[in-house]
PDB file of N, CA and C in Angstrom:
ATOM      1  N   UNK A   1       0.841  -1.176   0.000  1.00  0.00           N
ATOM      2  CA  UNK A   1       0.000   0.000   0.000  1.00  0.00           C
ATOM      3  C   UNK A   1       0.887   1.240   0.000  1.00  0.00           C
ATOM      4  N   UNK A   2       0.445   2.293  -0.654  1.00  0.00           N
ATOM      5  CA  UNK A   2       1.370   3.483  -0.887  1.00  0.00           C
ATOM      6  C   UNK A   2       0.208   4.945  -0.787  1.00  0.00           C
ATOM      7  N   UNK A   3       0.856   5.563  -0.062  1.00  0.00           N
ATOM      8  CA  UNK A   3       0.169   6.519   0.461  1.00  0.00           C
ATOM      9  C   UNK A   3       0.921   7.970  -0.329  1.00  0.00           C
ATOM     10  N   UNK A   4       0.299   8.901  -1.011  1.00  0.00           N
ATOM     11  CA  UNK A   4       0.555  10.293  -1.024  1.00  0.00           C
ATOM     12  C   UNK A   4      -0.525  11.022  -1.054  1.00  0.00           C
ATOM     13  N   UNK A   5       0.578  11.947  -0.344  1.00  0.00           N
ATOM     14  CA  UNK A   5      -0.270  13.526   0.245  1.00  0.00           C
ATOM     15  C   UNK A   5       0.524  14.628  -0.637  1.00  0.00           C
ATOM     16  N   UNK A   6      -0.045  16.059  -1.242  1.00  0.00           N
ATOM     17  CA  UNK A   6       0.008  17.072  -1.540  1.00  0.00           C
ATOM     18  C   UNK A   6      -0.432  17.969  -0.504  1.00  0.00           C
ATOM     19  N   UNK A   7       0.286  19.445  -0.549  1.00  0.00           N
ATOM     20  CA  UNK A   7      -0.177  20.109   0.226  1.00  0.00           C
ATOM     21  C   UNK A   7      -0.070  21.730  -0.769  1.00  0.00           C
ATOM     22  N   UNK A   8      -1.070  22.368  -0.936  1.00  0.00           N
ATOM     23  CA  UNK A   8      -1.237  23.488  -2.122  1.00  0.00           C
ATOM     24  C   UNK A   8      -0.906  25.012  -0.976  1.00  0.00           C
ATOM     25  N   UNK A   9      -0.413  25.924  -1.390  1.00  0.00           N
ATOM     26  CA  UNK A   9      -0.171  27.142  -0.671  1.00  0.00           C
ATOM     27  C   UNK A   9      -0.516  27.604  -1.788  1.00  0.00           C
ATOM     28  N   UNK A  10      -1.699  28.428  -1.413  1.00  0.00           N
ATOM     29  CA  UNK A  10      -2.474  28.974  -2.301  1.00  0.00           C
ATOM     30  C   UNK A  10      -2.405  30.844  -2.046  1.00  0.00           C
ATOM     31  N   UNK A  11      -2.287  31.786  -3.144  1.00  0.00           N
ATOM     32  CA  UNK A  11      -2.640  33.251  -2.960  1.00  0.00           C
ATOM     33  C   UNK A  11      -3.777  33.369  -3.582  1.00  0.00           C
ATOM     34  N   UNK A  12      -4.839  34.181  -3.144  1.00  0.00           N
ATOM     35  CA  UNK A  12      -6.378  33.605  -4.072  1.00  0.00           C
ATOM     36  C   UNK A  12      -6.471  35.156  -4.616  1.00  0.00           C
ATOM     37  N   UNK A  13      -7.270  35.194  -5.177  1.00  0.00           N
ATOM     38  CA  UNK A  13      -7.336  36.289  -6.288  1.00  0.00           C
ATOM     39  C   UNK A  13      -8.102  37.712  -5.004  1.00  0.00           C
ATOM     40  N   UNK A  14      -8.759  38.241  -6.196  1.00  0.00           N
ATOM     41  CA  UNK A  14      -9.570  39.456  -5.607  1.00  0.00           C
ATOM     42  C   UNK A  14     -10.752  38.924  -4.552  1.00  0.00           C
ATOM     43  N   UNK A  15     -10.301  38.335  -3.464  1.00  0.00           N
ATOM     44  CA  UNK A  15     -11.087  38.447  -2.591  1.00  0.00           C
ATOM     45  C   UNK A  15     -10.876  39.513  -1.049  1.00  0.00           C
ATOM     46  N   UNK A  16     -12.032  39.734  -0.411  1.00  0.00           N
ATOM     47  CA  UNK A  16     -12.428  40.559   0.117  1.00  0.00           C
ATOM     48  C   UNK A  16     -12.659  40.210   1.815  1.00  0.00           C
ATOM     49  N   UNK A  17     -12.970  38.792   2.021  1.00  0.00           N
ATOM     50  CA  UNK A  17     -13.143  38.390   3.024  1.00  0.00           C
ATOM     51  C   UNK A  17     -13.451  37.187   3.579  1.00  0.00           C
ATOM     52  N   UNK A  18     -13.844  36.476   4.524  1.00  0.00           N
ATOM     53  CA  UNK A  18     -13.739  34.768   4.905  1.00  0.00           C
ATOM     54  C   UNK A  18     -14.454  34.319   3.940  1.00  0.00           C
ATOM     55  N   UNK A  19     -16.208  34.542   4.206  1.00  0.00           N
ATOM     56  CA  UNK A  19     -16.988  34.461   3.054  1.00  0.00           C
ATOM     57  C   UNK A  19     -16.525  34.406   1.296  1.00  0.00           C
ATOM     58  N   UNK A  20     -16.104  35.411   0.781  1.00  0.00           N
ATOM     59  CA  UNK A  20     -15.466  34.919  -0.936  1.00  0.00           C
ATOM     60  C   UNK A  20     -14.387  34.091  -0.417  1.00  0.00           C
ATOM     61  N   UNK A  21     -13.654  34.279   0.460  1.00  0.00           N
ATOM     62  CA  UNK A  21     -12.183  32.795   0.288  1.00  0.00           C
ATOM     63  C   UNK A  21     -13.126  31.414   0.412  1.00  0.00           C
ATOM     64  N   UNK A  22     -14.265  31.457   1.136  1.00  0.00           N
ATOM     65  CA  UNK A  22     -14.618  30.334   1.187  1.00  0.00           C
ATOM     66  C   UNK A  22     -15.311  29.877  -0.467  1.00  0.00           C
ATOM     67  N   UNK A  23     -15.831  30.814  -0.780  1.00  0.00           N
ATOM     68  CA  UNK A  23     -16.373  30.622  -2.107  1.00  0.00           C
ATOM     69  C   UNK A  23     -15.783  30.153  -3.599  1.00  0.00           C
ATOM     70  N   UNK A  24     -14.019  30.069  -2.938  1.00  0.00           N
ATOM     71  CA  UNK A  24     -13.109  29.931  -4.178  1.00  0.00           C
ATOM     72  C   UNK A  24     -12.420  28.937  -3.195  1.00  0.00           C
ATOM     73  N   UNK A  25     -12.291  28.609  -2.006  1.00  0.00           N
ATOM     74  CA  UNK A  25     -11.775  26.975  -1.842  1.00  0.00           C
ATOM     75  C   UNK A  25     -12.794  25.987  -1.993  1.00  0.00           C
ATOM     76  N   UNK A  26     -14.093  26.328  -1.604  1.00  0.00           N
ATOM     77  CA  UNK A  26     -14.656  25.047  -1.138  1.00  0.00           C
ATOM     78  C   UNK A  26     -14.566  24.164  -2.960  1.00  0.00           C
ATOM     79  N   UNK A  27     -15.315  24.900  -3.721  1.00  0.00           N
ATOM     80  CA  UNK A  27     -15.543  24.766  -5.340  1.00  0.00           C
ATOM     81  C   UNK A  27     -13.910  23.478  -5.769  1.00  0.00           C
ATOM     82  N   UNK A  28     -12.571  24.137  -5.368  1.00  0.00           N
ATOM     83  CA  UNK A  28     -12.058  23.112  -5.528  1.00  0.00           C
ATOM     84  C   UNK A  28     -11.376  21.937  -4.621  1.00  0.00           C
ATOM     85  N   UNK A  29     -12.029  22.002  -3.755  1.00  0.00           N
ATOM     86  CA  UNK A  29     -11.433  21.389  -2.422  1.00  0.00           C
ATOM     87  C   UNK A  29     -12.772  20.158  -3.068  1.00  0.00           C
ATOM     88  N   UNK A  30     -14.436  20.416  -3.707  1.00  0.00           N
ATOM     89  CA  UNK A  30     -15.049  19.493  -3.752  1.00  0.00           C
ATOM     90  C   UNK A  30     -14.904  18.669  -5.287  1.00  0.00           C
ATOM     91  N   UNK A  31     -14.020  19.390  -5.768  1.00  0.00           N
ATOM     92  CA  UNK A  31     -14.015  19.121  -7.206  1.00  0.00           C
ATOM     93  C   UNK A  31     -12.686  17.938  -7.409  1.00  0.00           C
ATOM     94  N   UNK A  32     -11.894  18.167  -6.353  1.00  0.00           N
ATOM     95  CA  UNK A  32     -10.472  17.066  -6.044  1.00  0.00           C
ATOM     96  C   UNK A  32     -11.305  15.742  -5.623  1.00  0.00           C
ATOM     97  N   UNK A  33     -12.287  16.132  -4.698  1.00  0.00           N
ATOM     98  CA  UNK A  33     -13.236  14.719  -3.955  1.00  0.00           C
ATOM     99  C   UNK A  33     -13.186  13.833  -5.176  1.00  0.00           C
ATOM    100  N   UNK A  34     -14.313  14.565  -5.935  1.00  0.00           N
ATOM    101  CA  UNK A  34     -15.551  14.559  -6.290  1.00  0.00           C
ATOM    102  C   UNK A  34     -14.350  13.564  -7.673  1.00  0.00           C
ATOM    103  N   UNK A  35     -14.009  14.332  -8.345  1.00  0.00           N
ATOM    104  CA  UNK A  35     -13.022  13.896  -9.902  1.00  0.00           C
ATOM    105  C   UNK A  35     -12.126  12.750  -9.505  1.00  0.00           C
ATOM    106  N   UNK A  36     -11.257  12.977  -8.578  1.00  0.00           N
ATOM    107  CA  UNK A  36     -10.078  12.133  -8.140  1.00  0.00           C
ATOM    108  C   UNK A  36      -9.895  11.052  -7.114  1.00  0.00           C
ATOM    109  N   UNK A  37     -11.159  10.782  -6.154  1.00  0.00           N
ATOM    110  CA  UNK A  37     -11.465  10.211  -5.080  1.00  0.00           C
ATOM    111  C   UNK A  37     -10.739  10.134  -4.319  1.00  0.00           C
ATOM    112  N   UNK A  38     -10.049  11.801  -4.148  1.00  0.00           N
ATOM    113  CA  UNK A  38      -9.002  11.823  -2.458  1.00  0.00           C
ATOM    114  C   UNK A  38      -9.627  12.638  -1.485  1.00  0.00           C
ATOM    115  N   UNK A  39      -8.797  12.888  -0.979  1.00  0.00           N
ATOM    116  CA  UNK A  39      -9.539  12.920   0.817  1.00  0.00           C
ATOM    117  C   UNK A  39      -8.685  14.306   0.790  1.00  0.00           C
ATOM    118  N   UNK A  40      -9.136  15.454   0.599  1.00  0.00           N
ATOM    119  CA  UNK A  40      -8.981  17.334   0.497  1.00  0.00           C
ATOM    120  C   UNK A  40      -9.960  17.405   1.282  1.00  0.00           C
ATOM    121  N   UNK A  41      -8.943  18.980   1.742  1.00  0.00           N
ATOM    122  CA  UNK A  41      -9.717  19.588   3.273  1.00  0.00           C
ATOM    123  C   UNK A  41      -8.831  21.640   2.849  1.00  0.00           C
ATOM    124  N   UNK A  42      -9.178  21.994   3.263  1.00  0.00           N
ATOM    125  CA  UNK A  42      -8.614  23.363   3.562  1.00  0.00           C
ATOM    126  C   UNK A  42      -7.900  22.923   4.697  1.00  0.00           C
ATOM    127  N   UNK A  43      -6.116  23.317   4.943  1.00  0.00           N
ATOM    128  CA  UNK A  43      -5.458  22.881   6.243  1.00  0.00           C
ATOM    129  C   UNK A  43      -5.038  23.779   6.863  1.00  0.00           C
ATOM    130  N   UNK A  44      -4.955  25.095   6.355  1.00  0.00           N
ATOM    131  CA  UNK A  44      -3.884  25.629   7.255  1.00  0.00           C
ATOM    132  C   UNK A  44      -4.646  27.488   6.088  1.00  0.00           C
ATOM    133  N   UNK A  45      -4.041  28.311   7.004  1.00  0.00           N
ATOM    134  CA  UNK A  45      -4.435  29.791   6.799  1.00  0.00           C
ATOM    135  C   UNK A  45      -5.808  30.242   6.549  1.00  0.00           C
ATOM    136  N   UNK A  46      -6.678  29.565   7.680  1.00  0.00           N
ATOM    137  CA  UNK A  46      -7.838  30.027   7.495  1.00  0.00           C
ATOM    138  C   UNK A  46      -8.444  31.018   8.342  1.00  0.00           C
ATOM    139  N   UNK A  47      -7.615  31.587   8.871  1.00  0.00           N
ATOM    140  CA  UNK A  47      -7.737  33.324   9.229  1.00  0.00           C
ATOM    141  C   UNK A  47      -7.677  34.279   8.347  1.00  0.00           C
ATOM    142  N   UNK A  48      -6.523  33.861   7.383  1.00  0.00           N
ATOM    143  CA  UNK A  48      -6.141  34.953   5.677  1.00  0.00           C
ATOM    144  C   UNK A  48      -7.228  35.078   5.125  1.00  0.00           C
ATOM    145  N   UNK A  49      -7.552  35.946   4.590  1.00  0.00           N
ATOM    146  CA  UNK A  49      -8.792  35.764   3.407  1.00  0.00           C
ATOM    147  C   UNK A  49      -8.058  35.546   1.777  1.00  0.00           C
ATOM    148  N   UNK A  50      -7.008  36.092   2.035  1.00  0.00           N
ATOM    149  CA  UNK A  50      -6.365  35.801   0.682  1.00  0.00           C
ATOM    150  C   UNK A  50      -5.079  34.410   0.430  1.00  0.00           C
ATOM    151  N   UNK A  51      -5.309  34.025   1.549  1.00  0.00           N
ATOM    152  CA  UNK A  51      -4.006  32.938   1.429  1.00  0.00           C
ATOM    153  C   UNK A  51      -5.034  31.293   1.635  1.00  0.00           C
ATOM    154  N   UNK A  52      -4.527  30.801   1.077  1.00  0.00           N
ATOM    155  CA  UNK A  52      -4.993  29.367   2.035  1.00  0.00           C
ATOM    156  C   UNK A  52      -4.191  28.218   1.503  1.00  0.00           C
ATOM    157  N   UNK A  53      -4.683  26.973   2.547  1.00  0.00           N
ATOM    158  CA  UNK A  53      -3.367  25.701   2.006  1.00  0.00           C
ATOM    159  C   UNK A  53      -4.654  24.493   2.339  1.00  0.00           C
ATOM    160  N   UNK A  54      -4.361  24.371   1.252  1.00  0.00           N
ATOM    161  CA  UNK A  54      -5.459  22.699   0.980  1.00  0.00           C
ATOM    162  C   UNK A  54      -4.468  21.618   0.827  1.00  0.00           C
ATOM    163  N   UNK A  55      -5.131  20.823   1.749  1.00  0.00           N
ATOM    164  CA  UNK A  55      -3.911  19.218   1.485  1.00  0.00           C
ATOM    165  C   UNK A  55      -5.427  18.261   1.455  1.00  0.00           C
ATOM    166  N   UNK A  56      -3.847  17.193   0.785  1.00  0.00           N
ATOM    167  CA  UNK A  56      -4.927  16.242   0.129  1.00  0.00           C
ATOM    168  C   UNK A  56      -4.268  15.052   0.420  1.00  0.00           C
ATOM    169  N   UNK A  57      -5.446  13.695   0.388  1.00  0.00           N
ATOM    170  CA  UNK A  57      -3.920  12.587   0.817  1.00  0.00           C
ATOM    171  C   UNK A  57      -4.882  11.232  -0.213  1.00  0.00           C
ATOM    172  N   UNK A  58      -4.092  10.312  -0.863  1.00  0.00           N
ATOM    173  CA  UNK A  58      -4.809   9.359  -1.191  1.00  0.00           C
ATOM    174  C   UNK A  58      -3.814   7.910  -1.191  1.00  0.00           C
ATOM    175  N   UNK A  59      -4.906   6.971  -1.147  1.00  0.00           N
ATOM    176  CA  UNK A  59      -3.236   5.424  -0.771  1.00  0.00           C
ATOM    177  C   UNK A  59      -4.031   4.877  -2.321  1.00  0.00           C
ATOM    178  N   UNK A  60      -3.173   3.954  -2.295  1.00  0.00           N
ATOM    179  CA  UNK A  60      -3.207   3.109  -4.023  1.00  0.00           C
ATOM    180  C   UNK A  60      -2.334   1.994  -3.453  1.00  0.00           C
ATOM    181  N   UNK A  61      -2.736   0.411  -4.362  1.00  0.00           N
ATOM    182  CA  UNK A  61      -1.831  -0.293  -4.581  1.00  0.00           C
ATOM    183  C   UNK A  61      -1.068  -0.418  -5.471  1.00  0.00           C
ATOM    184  N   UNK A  62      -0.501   0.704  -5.894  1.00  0.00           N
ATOM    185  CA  UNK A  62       0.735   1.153  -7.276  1.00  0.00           C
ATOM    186  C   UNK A  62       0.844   2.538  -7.169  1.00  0.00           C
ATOM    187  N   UNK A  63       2.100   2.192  -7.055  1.00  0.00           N
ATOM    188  CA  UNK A  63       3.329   3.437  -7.480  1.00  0.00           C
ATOM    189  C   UNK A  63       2.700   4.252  -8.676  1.00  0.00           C
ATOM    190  N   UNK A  64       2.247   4.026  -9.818  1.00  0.00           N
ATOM    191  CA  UNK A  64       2.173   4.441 -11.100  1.00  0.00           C
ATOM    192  C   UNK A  64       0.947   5.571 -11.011  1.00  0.00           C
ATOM    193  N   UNK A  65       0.026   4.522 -10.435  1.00  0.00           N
ATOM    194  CA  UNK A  65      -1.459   5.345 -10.211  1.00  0.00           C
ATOM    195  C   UNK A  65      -1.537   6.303  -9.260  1.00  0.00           C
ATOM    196  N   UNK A  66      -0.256   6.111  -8.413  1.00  0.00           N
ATOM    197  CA  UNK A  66      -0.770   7.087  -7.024  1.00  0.00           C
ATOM    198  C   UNK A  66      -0.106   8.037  -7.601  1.00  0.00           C
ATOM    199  N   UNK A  67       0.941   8.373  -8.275  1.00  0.00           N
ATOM    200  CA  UNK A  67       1.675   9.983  -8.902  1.00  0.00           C
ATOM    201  C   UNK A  67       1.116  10.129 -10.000  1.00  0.00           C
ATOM    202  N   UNK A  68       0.241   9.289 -10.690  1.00  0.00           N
ATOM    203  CA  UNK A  68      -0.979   9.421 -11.970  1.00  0.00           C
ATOM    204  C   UNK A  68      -1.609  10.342 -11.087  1.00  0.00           C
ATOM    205  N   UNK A  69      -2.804  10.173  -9.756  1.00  0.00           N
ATOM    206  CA  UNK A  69      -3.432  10.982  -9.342  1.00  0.00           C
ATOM    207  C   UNK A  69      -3.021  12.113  -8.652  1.00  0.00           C
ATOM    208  N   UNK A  70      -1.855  11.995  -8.416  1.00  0.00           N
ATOM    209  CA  UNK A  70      -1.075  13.274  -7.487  1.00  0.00           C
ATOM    210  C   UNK A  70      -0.981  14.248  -8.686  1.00  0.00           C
ATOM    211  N   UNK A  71      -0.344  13.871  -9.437  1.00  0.00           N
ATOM    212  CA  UNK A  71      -0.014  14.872 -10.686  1.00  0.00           C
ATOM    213  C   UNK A  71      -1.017  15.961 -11.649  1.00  0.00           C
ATOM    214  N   UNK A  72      -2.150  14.831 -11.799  1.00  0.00           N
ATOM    215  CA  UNK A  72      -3.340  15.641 -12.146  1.00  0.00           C
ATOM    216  C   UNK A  72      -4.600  16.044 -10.933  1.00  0.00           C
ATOM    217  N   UNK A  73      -4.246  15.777 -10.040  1.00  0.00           N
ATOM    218  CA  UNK A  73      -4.494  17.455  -8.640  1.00  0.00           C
ATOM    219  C   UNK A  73      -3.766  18.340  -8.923  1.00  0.00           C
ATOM    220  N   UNK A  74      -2.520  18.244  -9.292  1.00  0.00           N
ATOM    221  CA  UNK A  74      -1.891  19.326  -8.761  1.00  0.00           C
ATOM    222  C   UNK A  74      -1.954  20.335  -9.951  1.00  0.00           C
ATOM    223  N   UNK A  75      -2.290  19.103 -11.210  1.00  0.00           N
ATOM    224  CA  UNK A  75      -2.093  20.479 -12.629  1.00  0.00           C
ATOM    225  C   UNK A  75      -3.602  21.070 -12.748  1.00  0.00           C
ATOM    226  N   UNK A  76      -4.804  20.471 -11.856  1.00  0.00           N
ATOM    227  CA  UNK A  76      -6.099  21.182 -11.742  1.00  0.00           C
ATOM    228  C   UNK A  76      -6.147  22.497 -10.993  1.00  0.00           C
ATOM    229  N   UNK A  77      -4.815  22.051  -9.707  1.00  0.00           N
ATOM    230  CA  UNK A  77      -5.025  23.023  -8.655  1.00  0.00           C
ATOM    231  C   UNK A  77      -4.590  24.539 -10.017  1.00  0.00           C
ATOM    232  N   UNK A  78      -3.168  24.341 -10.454  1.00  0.00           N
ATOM    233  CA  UNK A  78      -2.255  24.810 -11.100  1.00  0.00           C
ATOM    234  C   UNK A  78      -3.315  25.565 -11.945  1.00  0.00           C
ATOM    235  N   UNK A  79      -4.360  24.819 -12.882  1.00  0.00           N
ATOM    236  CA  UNK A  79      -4.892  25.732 -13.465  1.00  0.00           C
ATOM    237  C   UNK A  79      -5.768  26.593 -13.579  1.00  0.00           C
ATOM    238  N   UNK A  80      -6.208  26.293 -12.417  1.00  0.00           N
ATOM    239  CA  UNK A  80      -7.805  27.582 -11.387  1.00  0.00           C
ATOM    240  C   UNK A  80      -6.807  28.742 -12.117  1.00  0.00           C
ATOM    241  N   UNK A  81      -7.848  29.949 -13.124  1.00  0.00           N
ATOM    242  CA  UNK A  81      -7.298  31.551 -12.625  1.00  0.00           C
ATOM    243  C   UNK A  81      -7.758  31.625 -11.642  1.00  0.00           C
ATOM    244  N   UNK A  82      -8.372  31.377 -10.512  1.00  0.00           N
ATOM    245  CA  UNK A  82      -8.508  32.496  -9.375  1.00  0.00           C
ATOM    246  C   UNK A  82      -7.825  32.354  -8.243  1.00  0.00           C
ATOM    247  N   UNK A  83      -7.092  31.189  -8.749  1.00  0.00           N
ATOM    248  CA  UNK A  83      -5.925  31.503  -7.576  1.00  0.00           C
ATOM    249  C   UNK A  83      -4.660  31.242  -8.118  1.00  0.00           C
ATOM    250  N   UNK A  84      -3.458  31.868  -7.617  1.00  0.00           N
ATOM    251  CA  UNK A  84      -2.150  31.281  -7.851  1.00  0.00           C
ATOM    252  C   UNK A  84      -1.496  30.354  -6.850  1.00  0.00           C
ATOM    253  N   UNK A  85      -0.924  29.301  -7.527  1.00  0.00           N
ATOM    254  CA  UNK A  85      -0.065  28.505  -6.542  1.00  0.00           C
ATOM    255  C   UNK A  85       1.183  29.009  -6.392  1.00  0.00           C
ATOM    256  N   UNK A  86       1.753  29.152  -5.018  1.00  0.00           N
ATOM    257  CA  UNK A  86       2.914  29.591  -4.492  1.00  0.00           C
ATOM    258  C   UNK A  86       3.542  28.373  -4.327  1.00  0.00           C
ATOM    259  N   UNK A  87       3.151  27.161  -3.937  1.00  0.00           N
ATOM    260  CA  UNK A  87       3.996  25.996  -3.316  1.00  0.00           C
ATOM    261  C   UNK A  87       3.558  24.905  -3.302  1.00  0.00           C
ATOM    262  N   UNK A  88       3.536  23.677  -4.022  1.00  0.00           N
ATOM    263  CA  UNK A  88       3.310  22.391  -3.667  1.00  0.00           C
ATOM    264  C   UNK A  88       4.161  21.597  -2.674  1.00  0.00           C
ATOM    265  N   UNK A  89       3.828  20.861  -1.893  1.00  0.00           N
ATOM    266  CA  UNK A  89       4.480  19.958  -1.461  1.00  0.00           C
ATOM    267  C   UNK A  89       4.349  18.525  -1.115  1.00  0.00           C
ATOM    268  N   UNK A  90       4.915  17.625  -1.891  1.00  0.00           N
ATOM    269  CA  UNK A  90       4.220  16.308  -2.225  1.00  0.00           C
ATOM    270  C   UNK A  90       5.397  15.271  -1.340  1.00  0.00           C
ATOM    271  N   UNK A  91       4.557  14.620  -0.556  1.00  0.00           N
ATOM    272  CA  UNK A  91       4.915  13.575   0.400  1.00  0.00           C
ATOM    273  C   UNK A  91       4.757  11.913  -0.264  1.00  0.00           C
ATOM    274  N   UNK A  92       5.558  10.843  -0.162  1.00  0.00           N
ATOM    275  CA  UNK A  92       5.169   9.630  -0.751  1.00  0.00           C
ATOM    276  C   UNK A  92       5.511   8.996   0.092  1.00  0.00           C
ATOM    277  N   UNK A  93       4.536   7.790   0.241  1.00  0.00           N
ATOM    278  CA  UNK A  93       5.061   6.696   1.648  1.00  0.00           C
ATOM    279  C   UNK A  93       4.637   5.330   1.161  1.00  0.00           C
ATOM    280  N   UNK A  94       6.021   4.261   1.629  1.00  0.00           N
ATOM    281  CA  UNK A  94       5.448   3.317   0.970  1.00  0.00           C
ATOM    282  C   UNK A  94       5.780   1.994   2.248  1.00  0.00           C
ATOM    283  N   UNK A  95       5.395   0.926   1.690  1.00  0.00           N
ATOM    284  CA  UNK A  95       5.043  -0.086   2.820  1.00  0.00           C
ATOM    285  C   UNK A  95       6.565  -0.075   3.713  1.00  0.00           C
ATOM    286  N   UNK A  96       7.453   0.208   3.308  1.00  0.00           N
ATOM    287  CA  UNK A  96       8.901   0.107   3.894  1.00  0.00           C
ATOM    288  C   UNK A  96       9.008   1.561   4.917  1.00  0.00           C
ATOM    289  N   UNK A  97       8.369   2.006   4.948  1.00  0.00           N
ATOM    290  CA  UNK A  97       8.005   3.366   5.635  1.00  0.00           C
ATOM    291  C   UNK A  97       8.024   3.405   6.761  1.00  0.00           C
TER     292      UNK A  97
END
């Protein structure tokens, strides 16, 4: 079994306050669920209205498929305009772990 996690540091566009940040994470925090069947959450800077960090984690029995799905999160996150990515950071764990 092989486990990876991403973690997105996000700058979000023209927003104004908790309310619009929430309105431009939740959309892809449900769209990672929903497309990719991993387990995304908003983790970290949810005081910012303009910053936030969504992590995501999913296990696979193959190497191939689990950076298949890591890779296309990260080029979905990558291609939102309404936010820019500042930072990925991708974790891999495997049964020798």
């Amino acid at each position: 079994m092989y486990v990876g996690t991403l973690s997105f540091d996000l700058l979000l566009g023209d927003v104004r306050s908790l309310k619009e940040k929430r309105s431009v994470v939740r959309p892809i925090v449900a769209e990672l669920q929903r497309k990719y069947a991993v387990s995304a959450a908003e983790t970290g800077d949810q005081e910012l209205y303009r910053r936030a960090e969504i992590g995501l984690a999913v296990v696979s029995g193959d190497w191939a498929h689990l950076r298949d799905v890591l890779d296309r999160c990260e080029r979905m996150v990558a291609g939102r305009p309404e936010v820019e990515l500042l930072s990925v950071r991708r974790r891999l764990h495997g049964d020798d772990d």
